[in-house]
N, C-alpha and C. Protein backbone atom coordinates (compact mmCIF):
# COMPACT_ATOMS: atom_id res chain seq x y z
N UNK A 1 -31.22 29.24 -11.71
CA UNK A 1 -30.11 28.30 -11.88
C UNK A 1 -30.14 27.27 -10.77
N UNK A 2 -30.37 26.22 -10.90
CA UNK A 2 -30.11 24.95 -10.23
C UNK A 2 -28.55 25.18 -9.41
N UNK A 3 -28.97 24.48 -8.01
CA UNK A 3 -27.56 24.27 -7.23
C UNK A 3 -26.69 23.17 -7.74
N UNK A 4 -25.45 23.21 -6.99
CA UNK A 4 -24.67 22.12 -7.83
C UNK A 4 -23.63 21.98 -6.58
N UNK A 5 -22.64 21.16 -6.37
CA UNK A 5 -21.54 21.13 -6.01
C UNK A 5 -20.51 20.53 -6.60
N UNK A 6 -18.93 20.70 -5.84
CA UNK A 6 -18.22 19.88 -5.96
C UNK A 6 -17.66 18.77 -5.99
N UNK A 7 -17.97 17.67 -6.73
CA UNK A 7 -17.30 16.09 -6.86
C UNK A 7 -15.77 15.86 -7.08
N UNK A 8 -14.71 15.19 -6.41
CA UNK A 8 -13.52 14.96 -6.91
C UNK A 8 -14.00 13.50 -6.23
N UNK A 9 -13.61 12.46 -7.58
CA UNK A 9 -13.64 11.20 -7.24
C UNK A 9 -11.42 10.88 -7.25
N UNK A 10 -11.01 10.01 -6.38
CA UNK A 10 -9.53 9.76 -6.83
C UNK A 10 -9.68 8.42 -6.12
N UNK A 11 -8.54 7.78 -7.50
CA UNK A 11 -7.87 6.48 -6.80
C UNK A 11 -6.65 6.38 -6.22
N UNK A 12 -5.75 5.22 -6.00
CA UNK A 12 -4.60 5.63 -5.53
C UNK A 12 -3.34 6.08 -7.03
N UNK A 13 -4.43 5.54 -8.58
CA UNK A 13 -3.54 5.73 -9.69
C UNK A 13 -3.90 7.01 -10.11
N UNK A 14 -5.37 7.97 -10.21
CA UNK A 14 -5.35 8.90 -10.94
C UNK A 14 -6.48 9.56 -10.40
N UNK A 15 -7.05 10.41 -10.70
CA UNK A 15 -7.98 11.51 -10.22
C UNK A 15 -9.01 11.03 -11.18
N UNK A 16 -10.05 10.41 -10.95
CA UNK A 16 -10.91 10.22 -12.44
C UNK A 16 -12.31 11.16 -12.47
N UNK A 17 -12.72 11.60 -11.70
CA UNK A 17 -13.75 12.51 -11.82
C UNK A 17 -13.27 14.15 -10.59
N UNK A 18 -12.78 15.28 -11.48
CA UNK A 18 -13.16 16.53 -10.73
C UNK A 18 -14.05 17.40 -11.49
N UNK A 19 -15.06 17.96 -10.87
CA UNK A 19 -15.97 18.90 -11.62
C UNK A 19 -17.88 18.88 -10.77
N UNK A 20 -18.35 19.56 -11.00
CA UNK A 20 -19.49 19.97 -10.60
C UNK A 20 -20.75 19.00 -11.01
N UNK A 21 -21.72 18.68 -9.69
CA UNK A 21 -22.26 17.73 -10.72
C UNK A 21 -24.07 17.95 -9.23
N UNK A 22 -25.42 17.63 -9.76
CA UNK A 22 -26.56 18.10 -8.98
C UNK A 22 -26.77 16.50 -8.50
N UNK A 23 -26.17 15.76 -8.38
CA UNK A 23 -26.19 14.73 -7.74
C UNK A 23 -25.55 13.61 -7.79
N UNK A 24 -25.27 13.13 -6.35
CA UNK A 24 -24.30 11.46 -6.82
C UNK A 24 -24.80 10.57 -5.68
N UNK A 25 -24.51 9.54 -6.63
CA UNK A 25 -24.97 8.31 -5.72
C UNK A 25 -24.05 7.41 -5.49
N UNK A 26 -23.82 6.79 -4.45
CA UNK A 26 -22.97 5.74 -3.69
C UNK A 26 -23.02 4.55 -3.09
N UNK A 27 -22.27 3.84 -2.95
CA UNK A 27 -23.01 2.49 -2.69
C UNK A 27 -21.93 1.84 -1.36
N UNK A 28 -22.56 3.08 0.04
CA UNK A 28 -22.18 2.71 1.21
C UNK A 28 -22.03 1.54 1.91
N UNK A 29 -21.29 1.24 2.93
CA UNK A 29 -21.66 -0.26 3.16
C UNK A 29 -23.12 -0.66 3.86
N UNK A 30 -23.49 0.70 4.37
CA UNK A 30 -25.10 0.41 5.34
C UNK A 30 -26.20 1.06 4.14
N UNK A 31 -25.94 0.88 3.05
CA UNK A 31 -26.90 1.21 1.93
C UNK A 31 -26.71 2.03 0.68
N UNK A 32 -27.05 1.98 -0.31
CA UNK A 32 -26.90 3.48 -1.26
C UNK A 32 -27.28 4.56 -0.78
N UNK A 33 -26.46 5.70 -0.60
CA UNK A 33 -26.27 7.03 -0.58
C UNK A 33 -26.88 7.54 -1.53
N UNK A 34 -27.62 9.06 -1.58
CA UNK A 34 -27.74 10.12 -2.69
C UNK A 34 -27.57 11.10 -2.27
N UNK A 35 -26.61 12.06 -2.52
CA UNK A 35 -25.92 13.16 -2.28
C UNK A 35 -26.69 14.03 -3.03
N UNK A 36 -27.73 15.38 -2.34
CA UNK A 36 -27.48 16.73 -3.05
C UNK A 36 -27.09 17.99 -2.63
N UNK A 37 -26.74 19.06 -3.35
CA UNK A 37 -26.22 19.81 -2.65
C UNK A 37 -26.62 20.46 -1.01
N UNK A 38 -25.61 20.79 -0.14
CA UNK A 38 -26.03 21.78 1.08
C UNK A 38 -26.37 20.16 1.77
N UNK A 39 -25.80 19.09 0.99
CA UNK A 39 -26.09 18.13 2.27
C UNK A 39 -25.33 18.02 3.47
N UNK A 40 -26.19 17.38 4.51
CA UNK A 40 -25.57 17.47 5.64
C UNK A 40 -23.78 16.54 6.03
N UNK A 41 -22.77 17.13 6.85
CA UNK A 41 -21.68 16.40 6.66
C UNK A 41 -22.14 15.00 7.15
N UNK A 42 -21.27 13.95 6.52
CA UNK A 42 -20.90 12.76 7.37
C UNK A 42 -19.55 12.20 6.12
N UNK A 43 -19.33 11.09 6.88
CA UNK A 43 -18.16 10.14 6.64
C UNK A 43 -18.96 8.80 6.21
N UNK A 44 -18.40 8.24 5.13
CA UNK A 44 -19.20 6.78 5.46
C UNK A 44 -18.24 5.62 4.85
N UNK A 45 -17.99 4.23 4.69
CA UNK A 45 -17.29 3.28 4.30
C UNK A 45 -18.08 3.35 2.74
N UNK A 46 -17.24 2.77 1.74
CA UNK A 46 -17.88 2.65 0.43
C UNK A 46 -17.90 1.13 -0.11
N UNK A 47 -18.94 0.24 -0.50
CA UNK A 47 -18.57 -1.38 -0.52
C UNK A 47 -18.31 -1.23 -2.31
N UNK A 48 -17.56 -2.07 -3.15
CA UNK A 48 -17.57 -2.32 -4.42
C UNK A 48 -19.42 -2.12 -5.15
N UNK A 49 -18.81 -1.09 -6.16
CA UNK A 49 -19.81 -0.98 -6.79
C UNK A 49 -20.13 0.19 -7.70
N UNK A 50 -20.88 0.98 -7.91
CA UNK A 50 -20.84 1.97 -8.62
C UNK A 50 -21.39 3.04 -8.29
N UNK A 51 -20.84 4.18 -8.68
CA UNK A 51 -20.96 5.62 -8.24
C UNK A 51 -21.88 6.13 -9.58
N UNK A 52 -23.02 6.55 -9.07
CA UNK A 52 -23.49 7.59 -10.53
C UNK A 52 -23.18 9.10 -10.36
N UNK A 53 -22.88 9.83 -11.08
CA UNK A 53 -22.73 11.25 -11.13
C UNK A 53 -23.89 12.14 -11.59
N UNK A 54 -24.41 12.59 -11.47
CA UNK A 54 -25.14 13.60 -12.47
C UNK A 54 -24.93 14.66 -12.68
N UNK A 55 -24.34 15.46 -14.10
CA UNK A 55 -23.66 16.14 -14.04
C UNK A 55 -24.62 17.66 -14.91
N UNK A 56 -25.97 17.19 -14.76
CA UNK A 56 -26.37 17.98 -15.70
C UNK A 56 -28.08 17.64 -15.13
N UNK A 57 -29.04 18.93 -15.14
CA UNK A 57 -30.42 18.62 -15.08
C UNK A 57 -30.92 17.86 -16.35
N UNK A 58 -30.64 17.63 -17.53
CA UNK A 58 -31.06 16.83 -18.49
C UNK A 58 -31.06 15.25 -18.11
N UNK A 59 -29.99 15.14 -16.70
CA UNK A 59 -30.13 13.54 -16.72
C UNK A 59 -28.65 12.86 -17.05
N UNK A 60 -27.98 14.00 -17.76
CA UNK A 60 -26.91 12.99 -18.41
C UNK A 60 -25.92 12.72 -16.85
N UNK A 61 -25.23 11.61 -16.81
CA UNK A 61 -24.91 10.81 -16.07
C UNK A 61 -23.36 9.90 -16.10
N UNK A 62 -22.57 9.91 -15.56
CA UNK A 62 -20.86 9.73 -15.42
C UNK A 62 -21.52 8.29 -14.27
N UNK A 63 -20.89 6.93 -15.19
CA UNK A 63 -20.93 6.08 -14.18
C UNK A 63 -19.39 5.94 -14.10
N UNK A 64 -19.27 5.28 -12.29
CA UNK A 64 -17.73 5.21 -12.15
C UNK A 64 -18.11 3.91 -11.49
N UNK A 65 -17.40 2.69 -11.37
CA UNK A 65 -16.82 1.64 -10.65
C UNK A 65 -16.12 1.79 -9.67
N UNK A 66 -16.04 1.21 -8.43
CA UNK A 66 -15.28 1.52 -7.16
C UNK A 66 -15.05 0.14 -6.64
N UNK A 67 -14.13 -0.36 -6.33
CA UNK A 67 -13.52 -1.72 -5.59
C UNK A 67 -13.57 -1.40 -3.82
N UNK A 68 -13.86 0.25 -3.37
CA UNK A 68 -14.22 0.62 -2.13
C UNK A 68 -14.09 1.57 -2.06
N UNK A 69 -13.75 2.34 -0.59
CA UNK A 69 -13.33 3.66 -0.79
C UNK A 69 -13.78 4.11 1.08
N UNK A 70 -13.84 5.67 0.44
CA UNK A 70 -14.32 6.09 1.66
C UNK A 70 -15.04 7.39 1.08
N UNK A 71 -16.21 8.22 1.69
CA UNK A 71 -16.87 9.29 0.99
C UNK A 71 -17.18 9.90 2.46
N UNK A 72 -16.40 11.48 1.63
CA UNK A 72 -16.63 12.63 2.89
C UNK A 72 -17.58 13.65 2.29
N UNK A 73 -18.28 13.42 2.71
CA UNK A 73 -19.66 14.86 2.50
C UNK A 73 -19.82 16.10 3.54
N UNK A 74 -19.43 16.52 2.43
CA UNK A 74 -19.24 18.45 3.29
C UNK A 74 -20.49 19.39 2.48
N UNK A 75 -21.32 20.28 2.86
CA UNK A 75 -22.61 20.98 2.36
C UNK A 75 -21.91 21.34 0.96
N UNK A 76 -20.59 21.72 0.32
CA UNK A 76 -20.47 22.07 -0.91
C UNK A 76 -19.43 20.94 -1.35
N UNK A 77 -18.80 20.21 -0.92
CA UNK A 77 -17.88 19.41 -2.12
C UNK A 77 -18.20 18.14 -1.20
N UNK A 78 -18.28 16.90 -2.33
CA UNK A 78 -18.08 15.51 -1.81
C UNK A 78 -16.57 15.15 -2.62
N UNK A 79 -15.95 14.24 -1.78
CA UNK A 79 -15.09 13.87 -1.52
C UNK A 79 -14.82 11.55 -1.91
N UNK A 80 -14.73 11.11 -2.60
CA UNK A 80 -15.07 9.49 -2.94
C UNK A 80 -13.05 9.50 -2.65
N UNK A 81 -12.72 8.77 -2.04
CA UNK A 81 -11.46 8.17 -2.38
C UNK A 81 -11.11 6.69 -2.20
N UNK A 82 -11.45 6.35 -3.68
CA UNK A 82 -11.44 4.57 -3.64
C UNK A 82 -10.05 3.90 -3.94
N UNK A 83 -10.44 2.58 -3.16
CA UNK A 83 -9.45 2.12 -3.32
C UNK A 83 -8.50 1.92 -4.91
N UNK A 84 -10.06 1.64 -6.05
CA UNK A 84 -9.61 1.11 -7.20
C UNK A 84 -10.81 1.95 -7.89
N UNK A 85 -11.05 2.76 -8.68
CA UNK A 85 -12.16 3.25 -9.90
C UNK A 85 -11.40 3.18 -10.95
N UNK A 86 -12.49 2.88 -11.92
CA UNK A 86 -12.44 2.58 -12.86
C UNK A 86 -14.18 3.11 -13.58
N UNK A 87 -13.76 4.16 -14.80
CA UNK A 87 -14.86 4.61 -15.80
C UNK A 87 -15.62 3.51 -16.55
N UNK A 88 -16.99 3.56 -16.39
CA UNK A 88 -18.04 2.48 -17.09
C UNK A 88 -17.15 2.51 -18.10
N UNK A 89 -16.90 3.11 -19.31
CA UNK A 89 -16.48 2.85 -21.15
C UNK A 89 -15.82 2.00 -20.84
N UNK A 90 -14.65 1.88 -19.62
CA UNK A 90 -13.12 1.66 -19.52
C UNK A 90 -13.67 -0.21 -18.71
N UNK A 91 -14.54 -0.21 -18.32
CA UNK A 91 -14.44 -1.74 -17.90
C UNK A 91 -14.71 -2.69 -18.56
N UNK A 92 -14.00 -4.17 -18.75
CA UNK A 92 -13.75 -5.23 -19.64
C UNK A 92 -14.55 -6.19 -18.77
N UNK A 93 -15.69 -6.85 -19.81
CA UNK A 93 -16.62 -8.03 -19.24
C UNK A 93 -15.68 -9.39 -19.27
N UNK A 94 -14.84 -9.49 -20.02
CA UNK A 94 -13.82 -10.51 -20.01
C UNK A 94 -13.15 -10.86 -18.94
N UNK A 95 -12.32 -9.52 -18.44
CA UNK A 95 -11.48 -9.54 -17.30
C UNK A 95 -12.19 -9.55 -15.71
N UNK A 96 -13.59 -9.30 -15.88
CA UNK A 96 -14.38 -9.54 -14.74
C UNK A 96 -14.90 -10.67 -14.49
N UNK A 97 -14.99 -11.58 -15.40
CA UNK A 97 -15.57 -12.48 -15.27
C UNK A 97 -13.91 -13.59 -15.62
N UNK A 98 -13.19 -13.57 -16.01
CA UNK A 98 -11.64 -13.99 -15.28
C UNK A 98 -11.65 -13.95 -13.63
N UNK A 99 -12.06 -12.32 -13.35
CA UNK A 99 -11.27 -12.21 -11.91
C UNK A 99 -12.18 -13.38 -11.07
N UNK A 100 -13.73 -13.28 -11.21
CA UNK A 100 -14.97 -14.06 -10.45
C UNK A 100 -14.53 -15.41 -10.67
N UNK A 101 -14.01 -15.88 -11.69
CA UNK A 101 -13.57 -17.49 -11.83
C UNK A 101 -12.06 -17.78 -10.64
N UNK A 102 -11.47 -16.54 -10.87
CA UNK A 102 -9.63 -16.81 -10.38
C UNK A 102 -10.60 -16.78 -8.82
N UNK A 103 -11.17 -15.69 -8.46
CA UNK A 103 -11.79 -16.13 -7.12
C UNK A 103 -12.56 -17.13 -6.35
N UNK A 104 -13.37 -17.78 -8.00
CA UNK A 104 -14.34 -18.64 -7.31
C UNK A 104 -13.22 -20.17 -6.52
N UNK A 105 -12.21 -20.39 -8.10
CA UNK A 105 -10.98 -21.24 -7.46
C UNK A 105 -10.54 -21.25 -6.60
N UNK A 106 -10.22 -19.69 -6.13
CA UNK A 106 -9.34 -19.75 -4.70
C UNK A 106 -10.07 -20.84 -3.89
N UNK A 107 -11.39 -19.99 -3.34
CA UNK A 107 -12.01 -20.51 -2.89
C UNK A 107 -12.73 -21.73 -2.48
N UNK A 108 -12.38 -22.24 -3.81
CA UNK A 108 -12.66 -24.13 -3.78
C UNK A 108 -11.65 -25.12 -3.56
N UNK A 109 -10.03 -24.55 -4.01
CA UNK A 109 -9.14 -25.09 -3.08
C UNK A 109 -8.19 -24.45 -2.39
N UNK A 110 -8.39 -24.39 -1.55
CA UNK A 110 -8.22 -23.92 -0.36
C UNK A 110 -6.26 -24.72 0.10
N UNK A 111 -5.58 -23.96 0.20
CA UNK A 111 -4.23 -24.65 0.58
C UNK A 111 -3.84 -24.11 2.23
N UNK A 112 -3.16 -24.81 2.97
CA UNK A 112 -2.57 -24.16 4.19
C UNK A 112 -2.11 -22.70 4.24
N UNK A 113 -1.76 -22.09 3.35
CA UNK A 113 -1.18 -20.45 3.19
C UNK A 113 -2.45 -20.13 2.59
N UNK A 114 -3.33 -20.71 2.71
CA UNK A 114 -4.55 -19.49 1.87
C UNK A 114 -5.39 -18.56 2.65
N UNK A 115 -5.35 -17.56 1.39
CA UNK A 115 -6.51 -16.30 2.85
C UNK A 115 -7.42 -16.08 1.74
N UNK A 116 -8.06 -16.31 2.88
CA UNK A 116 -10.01 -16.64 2.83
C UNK A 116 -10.37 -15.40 2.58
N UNK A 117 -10.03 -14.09 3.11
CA UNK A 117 -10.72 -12.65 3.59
C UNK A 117 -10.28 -12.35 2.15
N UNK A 118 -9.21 -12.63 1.20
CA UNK A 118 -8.82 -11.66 0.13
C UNK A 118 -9.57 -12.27 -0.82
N UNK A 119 -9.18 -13.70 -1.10
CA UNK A 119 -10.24 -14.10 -2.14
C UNK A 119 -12.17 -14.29 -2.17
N UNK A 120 -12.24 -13.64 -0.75
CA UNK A 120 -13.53 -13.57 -0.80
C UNK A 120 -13.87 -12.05 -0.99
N UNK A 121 -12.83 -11.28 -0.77
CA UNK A 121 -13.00 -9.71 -1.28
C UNK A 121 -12.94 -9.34 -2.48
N UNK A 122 -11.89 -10.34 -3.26
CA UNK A 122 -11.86 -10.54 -4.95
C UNK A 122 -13.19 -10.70 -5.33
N UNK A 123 -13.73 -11.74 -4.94
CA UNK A 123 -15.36 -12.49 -5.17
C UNK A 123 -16.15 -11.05 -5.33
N UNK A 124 -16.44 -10.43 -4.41
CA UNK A 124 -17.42 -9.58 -3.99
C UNK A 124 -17.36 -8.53 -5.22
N UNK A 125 -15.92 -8.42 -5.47
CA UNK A 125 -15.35 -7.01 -6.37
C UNK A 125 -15.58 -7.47 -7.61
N UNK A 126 -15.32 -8.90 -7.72
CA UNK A 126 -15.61 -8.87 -9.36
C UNK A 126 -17.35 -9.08 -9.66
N UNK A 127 -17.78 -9.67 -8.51
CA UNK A 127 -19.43 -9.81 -9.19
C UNK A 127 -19.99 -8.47 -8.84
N UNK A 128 -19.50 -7.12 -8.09
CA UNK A 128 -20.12 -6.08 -8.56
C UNK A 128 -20.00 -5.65 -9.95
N UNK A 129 -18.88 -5.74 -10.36
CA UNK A 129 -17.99 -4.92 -11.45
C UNK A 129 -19.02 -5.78 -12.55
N UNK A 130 -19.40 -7.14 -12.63
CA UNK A 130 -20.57 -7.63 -13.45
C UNK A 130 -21.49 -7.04 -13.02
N UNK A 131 -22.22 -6.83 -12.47
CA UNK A 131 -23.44 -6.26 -12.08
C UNK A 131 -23.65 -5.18 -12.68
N UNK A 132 -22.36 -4.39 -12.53
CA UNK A 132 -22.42 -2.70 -13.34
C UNK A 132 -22.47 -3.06 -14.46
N UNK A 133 -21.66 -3.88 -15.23
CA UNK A 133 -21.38 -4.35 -16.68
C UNK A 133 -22.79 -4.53 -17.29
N UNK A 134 -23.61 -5.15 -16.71
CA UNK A 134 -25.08 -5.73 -17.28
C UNK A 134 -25.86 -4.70 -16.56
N UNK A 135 -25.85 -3.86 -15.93
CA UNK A 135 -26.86 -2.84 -15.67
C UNK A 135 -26.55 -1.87 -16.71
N UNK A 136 -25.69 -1.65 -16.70
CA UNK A 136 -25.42 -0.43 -17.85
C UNK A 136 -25.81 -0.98 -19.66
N UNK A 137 -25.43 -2.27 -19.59
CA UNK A 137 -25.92 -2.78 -21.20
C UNK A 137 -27.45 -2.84 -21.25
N UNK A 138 -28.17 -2.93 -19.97
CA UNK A 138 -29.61 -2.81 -20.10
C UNK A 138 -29.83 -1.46 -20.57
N UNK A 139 -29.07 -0.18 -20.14
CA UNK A 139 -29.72 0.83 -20.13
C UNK A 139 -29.12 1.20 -21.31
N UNK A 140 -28.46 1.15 -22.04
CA UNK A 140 -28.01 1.41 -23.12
C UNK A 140 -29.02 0.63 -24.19
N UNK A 141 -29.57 -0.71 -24.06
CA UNK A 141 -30.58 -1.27 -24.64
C UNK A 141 -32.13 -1.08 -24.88
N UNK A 142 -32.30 -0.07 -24.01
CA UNK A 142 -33.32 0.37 -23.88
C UNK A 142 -33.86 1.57 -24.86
C-alpha cells in the first residue's frame, strides 16, 4: 500500500479540500513546492495560483485556485490556508478576465486616493486565475 497523508485546504469562506491525498503541489512565493508524504516540516508564503492534489496512484488529480495563503508542512498532514480558493469546475473565464481589465484600469488611471499595491495584487490574481483557466482547457483537450 502506497503512503499517503493528510491535506485540509481552507479559505476564510469554507473548507474546500479535507481528505488524504500521495501528493500536492504549491505555488510558493520562492517557487513551486511538491509535497510527499514523511516530508520534512517547514512554513512557506503561497503566491496566486494553483494547488494540484493527487488523490490517487492512477493520477487522478483535484485542481484548486488560491489568491494566496500560507502552507504548513508537518511529516503527516499539510496544512494550505488561503486567502481566497476556489475549485477548477467552479472558476468563470468571464469574471477573470473582468477582474484583469477592472485592474488593468486601475492602473492606467491612477487618481490621488489610489493604491497601487491592491490593484496591482488584483492584476497578479486575476492573470493567474487565467493561466489555470487555459492550462486546464489544454489538458482536458488533449
Amino acid at each position: 500500500m502506497a503512503m499517503t497523508f493528510h491535506v485540509d485546504i481552507v479559505s476564510a469562506e469554507e473548507s474546500i479540500y479535507s481528505g488524504t491525498a500521495h501528493m500536492l503541489v504549491a505555488p510558493a512565493e520562492q517557487g513551486e513546492v511538491g509535497i510527499l508524504p514523511r516530508h520534512s516540516q517547514f512554513v512557506a508564503l503561497l503566491k496566486p495560483g494553483e494547488i494540484r492534489v493527487k488523490v490517487s496512484e492512477s493520477g487522478e488529480e483535484h485542481h484548486i485556485f488560491i489568491s494566496g495563503g500560507l502552507l504548513e508542512v508537518q511529516p503527516h498532514v499539510v496544512t494550505v490556508l488561503a486567502d481566497t480558493a476556489i475549485r477548477a469546475k467552479d472558476l468563470d473565464e468571464a469574471e477573470a478576465l473582468e477582474a484583469k481589465q477592472r485592474a488593468e484600469d486601475a492602473l492606467a488611471n491612477r487618481k490621488a486616493d489610489f493604491d497601487y499595491a491592491k490593484a496591482q495584487s488584483e492584476l497578479i490574481e486575476a492573470a493567474a486565475r487565467l493561466r489555470m483557466i487555459q492550462k486546464l482547457r489544454k489538458s482536458t483537450n488533449q
